[in-house]
C-alpha atoms as a PDB file:
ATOM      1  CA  UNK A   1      -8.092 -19.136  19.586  1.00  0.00           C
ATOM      2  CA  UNK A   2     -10.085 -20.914  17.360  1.00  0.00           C
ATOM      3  CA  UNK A   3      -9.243 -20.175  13.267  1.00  0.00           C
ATOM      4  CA  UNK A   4     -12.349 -19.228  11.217  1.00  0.00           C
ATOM      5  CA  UNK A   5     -13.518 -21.413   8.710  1.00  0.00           C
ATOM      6  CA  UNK A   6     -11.704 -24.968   9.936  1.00  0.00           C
ATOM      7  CA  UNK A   7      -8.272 -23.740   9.584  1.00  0.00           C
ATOM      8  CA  UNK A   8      -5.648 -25.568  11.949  1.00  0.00           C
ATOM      9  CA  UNK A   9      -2.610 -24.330  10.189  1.00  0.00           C
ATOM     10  CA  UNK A  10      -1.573 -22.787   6.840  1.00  0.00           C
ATOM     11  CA  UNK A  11       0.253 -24.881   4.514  1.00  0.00           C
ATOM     12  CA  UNK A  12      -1.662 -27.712   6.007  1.00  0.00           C
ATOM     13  CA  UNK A  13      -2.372 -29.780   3.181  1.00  0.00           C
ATOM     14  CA  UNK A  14       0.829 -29.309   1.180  1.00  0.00           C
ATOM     15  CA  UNK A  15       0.562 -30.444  -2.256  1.00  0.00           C
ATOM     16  CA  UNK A  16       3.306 -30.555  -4.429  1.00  0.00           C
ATOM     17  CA  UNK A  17       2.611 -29.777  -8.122  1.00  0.00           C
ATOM     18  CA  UNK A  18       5.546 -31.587 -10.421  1.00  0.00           C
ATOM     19  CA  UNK A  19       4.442 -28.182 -13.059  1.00  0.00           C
ATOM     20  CA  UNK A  20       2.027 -25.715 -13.340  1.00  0.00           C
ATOM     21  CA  UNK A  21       1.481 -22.536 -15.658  1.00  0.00           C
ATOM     22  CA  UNK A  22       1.056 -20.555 -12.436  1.00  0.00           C
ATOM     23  CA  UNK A  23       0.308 -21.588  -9.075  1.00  0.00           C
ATOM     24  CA  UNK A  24      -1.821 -18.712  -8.143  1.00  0.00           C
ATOM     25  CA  UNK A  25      -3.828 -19.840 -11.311  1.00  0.00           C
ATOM     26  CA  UNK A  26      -4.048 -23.327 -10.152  1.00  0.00           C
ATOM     27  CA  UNK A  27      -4.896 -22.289  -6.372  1.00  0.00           C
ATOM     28  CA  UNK A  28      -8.044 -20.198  -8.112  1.00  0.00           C
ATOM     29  CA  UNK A  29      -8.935 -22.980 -10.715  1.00  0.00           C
ATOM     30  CA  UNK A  30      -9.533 -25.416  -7.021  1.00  0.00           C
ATOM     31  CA  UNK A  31     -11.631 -22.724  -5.438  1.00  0.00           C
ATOM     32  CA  UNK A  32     -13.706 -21.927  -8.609  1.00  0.00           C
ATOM     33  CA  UNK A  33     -13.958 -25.453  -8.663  1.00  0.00           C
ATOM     34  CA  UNK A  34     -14.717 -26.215  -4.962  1.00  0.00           C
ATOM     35  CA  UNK A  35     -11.971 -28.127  -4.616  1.00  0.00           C
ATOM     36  CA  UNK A  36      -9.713 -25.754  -1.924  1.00  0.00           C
ATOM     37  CA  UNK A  37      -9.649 -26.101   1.371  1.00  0.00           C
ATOM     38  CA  UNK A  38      -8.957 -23.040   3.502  1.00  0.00           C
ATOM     39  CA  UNK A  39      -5.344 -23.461   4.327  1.00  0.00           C
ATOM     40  CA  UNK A  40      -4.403 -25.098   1.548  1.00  0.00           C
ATOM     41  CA  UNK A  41      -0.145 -24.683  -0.128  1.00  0.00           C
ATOM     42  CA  UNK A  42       0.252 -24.968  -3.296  1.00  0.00           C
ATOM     43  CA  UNK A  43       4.097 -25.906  -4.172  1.00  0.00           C
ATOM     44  CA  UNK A  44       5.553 -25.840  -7.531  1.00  0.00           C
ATOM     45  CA  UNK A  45       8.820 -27.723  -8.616  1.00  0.00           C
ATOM     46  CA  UNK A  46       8.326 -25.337 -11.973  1.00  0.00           C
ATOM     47  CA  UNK A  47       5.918 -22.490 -12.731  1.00  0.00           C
ATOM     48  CA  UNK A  48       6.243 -21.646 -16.846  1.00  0.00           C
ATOM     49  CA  UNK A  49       4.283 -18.501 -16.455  1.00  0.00           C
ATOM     50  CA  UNK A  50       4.577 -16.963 -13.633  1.00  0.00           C
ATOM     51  CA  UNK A  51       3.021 -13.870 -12.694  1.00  0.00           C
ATOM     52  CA  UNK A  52       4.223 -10.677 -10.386  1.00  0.00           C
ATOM     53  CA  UNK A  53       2.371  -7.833  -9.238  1.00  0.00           C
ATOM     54  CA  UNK A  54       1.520  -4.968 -12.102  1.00  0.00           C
ATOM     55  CA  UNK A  55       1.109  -7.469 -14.608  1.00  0.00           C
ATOM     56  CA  UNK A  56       4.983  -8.802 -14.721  1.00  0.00           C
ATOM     57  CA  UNK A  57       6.061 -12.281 -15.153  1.00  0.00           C
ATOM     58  CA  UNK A  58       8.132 -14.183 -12.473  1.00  0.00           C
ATOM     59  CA  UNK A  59      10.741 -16.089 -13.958  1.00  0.00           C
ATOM     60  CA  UNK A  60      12.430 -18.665 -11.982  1.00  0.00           C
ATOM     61  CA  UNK A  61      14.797 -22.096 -12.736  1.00  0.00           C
ATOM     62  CA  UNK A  62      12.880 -24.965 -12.318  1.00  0.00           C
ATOM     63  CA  UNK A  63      13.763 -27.192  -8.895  1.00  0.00           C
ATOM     64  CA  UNK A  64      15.943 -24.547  -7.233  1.00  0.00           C
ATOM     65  CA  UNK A  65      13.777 -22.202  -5.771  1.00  0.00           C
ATOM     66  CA  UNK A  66      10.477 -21.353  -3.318  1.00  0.00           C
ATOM     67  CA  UNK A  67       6.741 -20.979  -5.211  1.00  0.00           C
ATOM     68  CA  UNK A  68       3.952 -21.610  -3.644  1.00  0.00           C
ATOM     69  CA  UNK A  69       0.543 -20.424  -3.086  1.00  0.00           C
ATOM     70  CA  UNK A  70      -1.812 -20.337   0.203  1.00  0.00           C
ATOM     71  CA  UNK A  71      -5.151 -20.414  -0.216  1.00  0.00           C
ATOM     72  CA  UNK A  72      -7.301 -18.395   2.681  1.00  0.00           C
ATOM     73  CA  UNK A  73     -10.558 -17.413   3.717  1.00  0.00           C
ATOM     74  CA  UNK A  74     -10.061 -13.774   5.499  1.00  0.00           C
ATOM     75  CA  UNK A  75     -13.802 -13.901   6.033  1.00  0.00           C
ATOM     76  CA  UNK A  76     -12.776 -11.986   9.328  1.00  0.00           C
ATOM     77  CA  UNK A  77     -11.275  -8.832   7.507  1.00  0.00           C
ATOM     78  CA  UNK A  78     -13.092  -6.300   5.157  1.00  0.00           C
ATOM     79  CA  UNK A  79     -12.053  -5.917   1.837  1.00  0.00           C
ATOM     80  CA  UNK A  80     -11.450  -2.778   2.054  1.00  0.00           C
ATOM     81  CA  UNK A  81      -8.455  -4.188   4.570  1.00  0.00           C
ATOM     82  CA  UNK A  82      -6.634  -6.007   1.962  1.00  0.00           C
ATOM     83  CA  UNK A  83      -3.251  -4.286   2.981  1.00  0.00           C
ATOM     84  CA  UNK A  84      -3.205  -6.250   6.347  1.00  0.00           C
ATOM     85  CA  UNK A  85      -2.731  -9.329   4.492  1.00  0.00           C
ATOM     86  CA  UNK A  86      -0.152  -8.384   2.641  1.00  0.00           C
ATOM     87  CA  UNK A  87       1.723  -6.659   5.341  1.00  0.00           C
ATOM     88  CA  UNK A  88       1.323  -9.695   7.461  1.00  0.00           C
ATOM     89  CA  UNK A  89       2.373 -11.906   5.068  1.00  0.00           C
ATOM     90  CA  UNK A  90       5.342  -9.493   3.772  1.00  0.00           C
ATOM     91  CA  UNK A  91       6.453  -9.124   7.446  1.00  0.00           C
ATOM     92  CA  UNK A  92       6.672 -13.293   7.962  1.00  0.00           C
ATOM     93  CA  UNK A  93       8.180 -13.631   4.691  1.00  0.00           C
ATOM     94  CA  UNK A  94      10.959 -11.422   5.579  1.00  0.00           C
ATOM     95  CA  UNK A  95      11.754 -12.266   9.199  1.00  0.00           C
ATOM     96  CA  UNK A  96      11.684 -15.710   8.466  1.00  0.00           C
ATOM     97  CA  UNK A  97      13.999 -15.745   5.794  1.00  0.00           C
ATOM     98  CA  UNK A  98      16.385 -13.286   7.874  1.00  0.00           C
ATOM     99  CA  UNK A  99      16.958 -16.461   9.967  1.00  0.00           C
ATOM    100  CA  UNK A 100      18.598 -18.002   7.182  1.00  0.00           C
ATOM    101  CA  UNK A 101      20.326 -15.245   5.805  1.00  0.00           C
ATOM    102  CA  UNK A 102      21.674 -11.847   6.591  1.00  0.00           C
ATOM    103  CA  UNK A 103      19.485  -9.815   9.217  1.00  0.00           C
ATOM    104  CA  UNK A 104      19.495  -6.857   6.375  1.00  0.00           C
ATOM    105  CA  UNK A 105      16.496  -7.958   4.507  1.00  0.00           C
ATOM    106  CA  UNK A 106      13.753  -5.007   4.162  1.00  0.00           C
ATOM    107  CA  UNK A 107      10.457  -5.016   2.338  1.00  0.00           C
ATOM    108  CA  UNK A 108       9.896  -2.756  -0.147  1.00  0.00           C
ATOM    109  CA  UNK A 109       6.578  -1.245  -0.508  1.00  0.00           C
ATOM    110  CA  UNK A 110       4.026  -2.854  -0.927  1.00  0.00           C
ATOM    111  CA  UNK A 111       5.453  -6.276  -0.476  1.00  0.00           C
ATOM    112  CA  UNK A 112       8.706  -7.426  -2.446  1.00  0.00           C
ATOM    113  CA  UNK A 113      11.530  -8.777   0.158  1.00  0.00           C
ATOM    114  CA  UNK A 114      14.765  -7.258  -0.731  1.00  0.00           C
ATOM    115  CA  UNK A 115      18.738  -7.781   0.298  1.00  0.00           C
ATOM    116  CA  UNK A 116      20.615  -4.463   0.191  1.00  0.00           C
ATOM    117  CA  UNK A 117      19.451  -3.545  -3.581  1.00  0.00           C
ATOM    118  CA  UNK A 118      18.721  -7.127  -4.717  1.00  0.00           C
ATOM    119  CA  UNK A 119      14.845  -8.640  -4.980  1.00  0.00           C
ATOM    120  CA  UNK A 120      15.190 -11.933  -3.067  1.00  0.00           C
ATOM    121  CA  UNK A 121      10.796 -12.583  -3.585  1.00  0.00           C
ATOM    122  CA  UNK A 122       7.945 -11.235  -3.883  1.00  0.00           C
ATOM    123  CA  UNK A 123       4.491 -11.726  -3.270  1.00  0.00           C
ATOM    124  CA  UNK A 124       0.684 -12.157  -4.858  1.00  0.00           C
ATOM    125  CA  UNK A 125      -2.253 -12.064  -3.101  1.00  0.00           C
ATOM    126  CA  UNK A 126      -4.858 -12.443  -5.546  1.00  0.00           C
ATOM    127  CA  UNK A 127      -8.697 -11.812  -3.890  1.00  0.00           C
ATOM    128  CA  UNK A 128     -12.147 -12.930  -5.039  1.00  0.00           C
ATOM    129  CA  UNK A 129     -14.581 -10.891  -3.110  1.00  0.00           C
ATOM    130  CA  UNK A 130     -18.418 -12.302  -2.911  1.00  0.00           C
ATOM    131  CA  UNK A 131     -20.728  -9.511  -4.244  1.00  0.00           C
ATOM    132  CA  UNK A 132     -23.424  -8.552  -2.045  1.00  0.00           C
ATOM    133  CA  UNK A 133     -26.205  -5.812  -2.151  1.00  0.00           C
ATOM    134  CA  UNK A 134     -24.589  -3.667   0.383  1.00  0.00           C
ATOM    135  CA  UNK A 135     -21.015  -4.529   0.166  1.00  0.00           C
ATOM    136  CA  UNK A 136     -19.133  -7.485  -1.022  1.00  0.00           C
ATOM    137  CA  UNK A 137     -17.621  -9.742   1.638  1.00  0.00           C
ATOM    138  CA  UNK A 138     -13.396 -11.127   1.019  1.00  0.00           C
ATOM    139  CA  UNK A 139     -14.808 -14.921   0.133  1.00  0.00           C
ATOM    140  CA  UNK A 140     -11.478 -16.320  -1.057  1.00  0.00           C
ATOM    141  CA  UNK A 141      -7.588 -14.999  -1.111  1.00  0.00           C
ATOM    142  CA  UNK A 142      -4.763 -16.676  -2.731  1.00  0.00           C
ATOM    143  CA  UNK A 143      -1.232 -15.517  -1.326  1.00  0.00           C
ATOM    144  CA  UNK A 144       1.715 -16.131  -4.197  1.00  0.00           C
ATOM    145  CA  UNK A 145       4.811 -16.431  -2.849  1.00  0.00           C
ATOM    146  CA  UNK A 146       8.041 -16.445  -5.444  1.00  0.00           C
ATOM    147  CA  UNK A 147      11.733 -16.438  -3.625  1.00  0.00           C
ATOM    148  CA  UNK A 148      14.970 -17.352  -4.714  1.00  0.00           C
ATOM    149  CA  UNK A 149      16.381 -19.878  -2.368  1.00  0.00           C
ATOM    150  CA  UNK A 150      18.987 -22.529  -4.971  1.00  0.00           C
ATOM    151  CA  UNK A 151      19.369 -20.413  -8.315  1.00  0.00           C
ATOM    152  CA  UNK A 152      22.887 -19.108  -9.336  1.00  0.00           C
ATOM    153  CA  UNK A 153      22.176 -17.772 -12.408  1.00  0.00           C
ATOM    154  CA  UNK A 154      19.385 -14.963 -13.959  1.00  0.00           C
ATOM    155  CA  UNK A 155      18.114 -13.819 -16.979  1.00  0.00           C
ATOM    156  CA  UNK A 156      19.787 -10.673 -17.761  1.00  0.00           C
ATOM    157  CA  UNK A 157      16.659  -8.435 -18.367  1.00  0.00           C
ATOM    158  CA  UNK A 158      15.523  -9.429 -14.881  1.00  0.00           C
ATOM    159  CA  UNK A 159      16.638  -6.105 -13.198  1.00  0.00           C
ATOM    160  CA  UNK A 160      18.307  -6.526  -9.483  1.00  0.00           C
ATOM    161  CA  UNK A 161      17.798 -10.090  -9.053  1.00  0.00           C
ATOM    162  CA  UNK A 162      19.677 -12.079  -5.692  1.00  0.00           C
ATOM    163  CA  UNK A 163      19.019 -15.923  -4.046  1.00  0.00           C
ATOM    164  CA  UNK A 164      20.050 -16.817  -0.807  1.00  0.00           C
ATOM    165  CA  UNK A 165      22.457 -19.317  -1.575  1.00  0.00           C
ATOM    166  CA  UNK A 166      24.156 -16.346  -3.756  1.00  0.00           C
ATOM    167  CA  UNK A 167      23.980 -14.172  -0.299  1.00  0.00           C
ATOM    168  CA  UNK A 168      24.847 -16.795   2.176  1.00  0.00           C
ATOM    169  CA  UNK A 169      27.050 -19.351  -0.073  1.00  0.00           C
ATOM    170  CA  UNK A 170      25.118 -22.372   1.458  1.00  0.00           C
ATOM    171  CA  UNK A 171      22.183 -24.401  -0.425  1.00  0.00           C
ATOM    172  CA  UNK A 172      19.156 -25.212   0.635  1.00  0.00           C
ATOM    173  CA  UNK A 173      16.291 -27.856   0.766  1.00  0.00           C
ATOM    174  CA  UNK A 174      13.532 -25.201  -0.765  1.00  0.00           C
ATOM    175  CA  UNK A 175      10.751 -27.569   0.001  1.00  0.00           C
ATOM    176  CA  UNK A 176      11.862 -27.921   4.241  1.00  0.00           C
ATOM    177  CA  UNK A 177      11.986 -23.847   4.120  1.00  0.00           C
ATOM    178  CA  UNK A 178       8.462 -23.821   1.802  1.00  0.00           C
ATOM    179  CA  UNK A 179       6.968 -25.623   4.990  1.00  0.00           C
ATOM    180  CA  UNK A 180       8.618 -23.681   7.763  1.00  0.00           C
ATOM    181  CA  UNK A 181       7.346 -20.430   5.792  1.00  0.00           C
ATOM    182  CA  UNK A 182       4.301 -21.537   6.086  1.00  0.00           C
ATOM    183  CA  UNK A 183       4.106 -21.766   9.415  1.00  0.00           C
ATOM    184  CA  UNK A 184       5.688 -18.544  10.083  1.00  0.00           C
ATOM    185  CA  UNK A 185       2.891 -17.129   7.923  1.00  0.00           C
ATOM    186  CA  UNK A 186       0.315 -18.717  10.158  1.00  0.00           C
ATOM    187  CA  UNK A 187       1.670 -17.128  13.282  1.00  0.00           C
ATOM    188  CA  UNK A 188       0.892 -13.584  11.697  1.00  0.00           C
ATOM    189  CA  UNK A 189      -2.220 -14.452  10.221  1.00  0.00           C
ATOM    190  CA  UNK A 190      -3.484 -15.737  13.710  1.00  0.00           C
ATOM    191  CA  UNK A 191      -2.178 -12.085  14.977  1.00  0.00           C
ATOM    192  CA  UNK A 192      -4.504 -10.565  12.198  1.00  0.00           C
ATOM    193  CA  UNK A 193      -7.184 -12.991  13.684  1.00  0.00           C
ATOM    194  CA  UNK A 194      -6.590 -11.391  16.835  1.00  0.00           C
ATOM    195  CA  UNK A 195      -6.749  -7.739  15.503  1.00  0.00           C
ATOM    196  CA  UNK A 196      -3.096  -7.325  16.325  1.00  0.00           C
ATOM    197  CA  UNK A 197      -2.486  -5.378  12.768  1.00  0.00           C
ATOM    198  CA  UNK A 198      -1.014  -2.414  14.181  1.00  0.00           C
ATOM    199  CA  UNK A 199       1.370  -4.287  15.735  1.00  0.00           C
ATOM    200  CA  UNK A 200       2.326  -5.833  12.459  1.00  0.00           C
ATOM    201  CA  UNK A 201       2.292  -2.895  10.589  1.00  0.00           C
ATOM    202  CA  UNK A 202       4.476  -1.488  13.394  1.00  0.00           C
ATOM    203  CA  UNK A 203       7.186  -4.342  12.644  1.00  0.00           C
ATOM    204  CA  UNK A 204       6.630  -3.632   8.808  1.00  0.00           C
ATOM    205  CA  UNK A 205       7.818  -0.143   9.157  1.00  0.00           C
ATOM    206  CA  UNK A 206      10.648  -0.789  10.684  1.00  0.00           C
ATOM    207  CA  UNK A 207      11.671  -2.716   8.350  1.00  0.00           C
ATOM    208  CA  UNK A 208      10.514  -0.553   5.011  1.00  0.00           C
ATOM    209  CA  UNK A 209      13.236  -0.819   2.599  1.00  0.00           C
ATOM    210  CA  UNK A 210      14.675   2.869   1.665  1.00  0.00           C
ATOM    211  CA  UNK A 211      13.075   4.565   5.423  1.00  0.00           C
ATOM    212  CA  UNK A 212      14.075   7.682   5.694  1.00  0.00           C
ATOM    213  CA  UNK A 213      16.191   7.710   2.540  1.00  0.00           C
ATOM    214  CA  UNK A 214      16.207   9.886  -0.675  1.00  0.00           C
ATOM    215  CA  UNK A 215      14.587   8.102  -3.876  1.00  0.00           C
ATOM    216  CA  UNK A 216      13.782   8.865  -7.226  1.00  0.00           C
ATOM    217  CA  UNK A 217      10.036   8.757  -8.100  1.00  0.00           C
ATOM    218  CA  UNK A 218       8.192   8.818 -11.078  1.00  0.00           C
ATOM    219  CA  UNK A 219       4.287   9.834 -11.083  1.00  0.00           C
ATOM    220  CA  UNK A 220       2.674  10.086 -14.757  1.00  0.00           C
ATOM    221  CA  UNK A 221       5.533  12.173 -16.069  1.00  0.00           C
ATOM    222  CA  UNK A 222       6.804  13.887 -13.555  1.00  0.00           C
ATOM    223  CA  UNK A 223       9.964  12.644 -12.133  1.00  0.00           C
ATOM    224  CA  UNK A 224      10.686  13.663  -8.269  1.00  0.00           C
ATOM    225  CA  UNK A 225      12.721  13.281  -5.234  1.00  0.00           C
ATOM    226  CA  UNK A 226      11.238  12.368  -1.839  1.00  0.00           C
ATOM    227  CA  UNK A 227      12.331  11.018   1.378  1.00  0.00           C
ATOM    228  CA  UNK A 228      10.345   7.336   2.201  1.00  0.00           C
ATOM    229  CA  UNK A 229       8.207   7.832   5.397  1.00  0.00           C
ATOM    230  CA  UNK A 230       5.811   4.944   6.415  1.00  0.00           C
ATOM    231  CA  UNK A 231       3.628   2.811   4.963  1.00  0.00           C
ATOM    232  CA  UNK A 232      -0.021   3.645   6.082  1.00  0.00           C
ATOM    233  CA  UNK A 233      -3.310   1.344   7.502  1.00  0.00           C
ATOM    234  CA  UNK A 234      -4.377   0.989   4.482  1.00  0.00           C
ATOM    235  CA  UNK A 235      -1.473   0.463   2.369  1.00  0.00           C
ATOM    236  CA  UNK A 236      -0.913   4.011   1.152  1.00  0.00           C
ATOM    237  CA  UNK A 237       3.028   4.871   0.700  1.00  0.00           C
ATOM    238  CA  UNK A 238       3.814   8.452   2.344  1.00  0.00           C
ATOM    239  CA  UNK A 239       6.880  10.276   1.231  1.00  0.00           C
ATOM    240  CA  UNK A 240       8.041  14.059   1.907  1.00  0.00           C
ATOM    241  CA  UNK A 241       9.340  16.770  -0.274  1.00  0.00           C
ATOM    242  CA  UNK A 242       8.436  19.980  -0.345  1.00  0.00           C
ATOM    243  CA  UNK A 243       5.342  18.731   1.154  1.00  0.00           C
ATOM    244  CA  UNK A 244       4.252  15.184   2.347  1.00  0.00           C
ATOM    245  CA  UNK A 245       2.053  12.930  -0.137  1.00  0.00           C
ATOM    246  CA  UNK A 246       0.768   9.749  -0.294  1.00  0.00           C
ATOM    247  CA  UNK A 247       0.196   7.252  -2.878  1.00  0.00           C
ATOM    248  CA  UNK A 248      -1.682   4.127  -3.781  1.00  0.00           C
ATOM    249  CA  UNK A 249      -0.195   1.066  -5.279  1.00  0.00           C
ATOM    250  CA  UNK A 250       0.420   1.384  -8.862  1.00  0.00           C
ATOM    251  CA  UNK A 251       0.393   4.992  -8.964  1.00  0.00           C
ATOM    252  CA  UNK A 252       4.096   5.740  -8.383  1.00  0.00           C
ATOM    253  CA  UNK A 253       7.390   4.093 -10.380  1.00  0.00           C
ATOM    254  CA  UNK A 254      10.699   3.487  -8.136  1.00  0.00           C
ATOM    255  CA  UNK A 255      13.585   5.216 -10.257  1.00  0.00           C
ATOM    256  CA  UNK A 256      15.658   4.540  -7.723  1.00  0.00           C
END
């Protein structure tokens, strides 16, 4: 099946960037420019200002560790189906990496890729979306991708923090595994191409860190307990109490 826009495989160029501020920022600085090619990595050997999702900073020891952006053109998706993106990506990201390390890797909503408590990545998928009179099309995404693959040692404010050499005891050659992701990203991005998102979102479920388990949530200022459900179409995170709700990104804080 042919890829939209000239696309024969994500991660195909792969630049390596000696240091950037942020490679997200740098993947968006080529498009504004119209310098990015759909398809595009971005790889960093250090990122000084990293950036996660809600506005938090992604710290990470310079040579040791995965960061990289893709740059896409998911002019085949609505934007109002941003979520299949992420869950794609998410879902590569973590059954990739479960090759290399311990099968018990989950994602946590909406797309951080977790170890038993521990944040091993996460991911940033940053959208510019062309304004038209009835409905802007998604022109442009760039998909961040921070994990720790080398680094031993963390900043202590950084809150549950885990690499796979720390989990497996082995090292790694970050820039091999930046490639191979890649790839396995393409494979689910060609299944998006193929409208085979419930079948990812299917996979993503299954593996949605805290199913079926207890947490602590905080909305606004009310602090509750709910059992994690699923993750919906569109991204929406449904838990049950007393009764069943759902919630959009950003609206909910994991206590525990």
């Amino acid at each position: 099946m042919p890829l939209p826009s000239g696309i024969s495989l994500l991660g195909t160029p792969f630049i390596e960037l000696p240091s950037v501020d942020s490679t997200n920022n740098y993947a968006l600085e080529q498009i504004h420019a119209n310098l990015a090619q759909p398809g595009t990595c971005y790889f960093a050997h250090e990122q000084t200002s990293g950036r996660g999702q809600r506005g938090k900073s992604w710290a990470t020891e310079k040579g040791m560790n995965i960061i990289l952006s893709i740059v896409l053109k998911p002019d085949f998706l609505k934007p109002f189906q941003q979520f299949q993106l992420s869950a794609s990506v998410a879902v590569a990201s973590r059954q990739f990496f479960s090759h290399y390390g311990h099968q018990d890797l989950k994602i946590k909503w909406p797309n951080d890729i977790y170890w038993q408590d521990q944040k091993l990545g996460g991911i940033l998928i940053e959208n510019i979306i062309a304004s038209k009179p009835k409905g802007g099309n998604w022109d442009w995404a760039v998909v961040g991708i921070g994990i720790n693959i080398n680094q031993a040692n963390f900043a202590e404010e950084l809150k549950n923090p885990v690499s796979l050499k720390q989990i497996t005891g082995k090292s790694f050659d970050q820039i091999k595994m930046a490639k191979e992701l890649c790839n396995s990203i393409d494979q689910f991005y060609k299944m998006l191409m193929n409208n085979e998102a419930s079948a990812i979102l299917v996979v993503y479920n299954r593996n949605l860190y805290k199913r079926d388990q207890l947490v602590r949530l905080k909305k606004g200022n009310r602090i509750f307990s709910a059992n994690i459900k699923e993750v919906t179409p569109t991204g929406q995170l449904v838990v049950q109490h007393s009764i069943e709700e759902q919630f959009n990104f950003g609206e909910i804080e994991w206590l525990t």
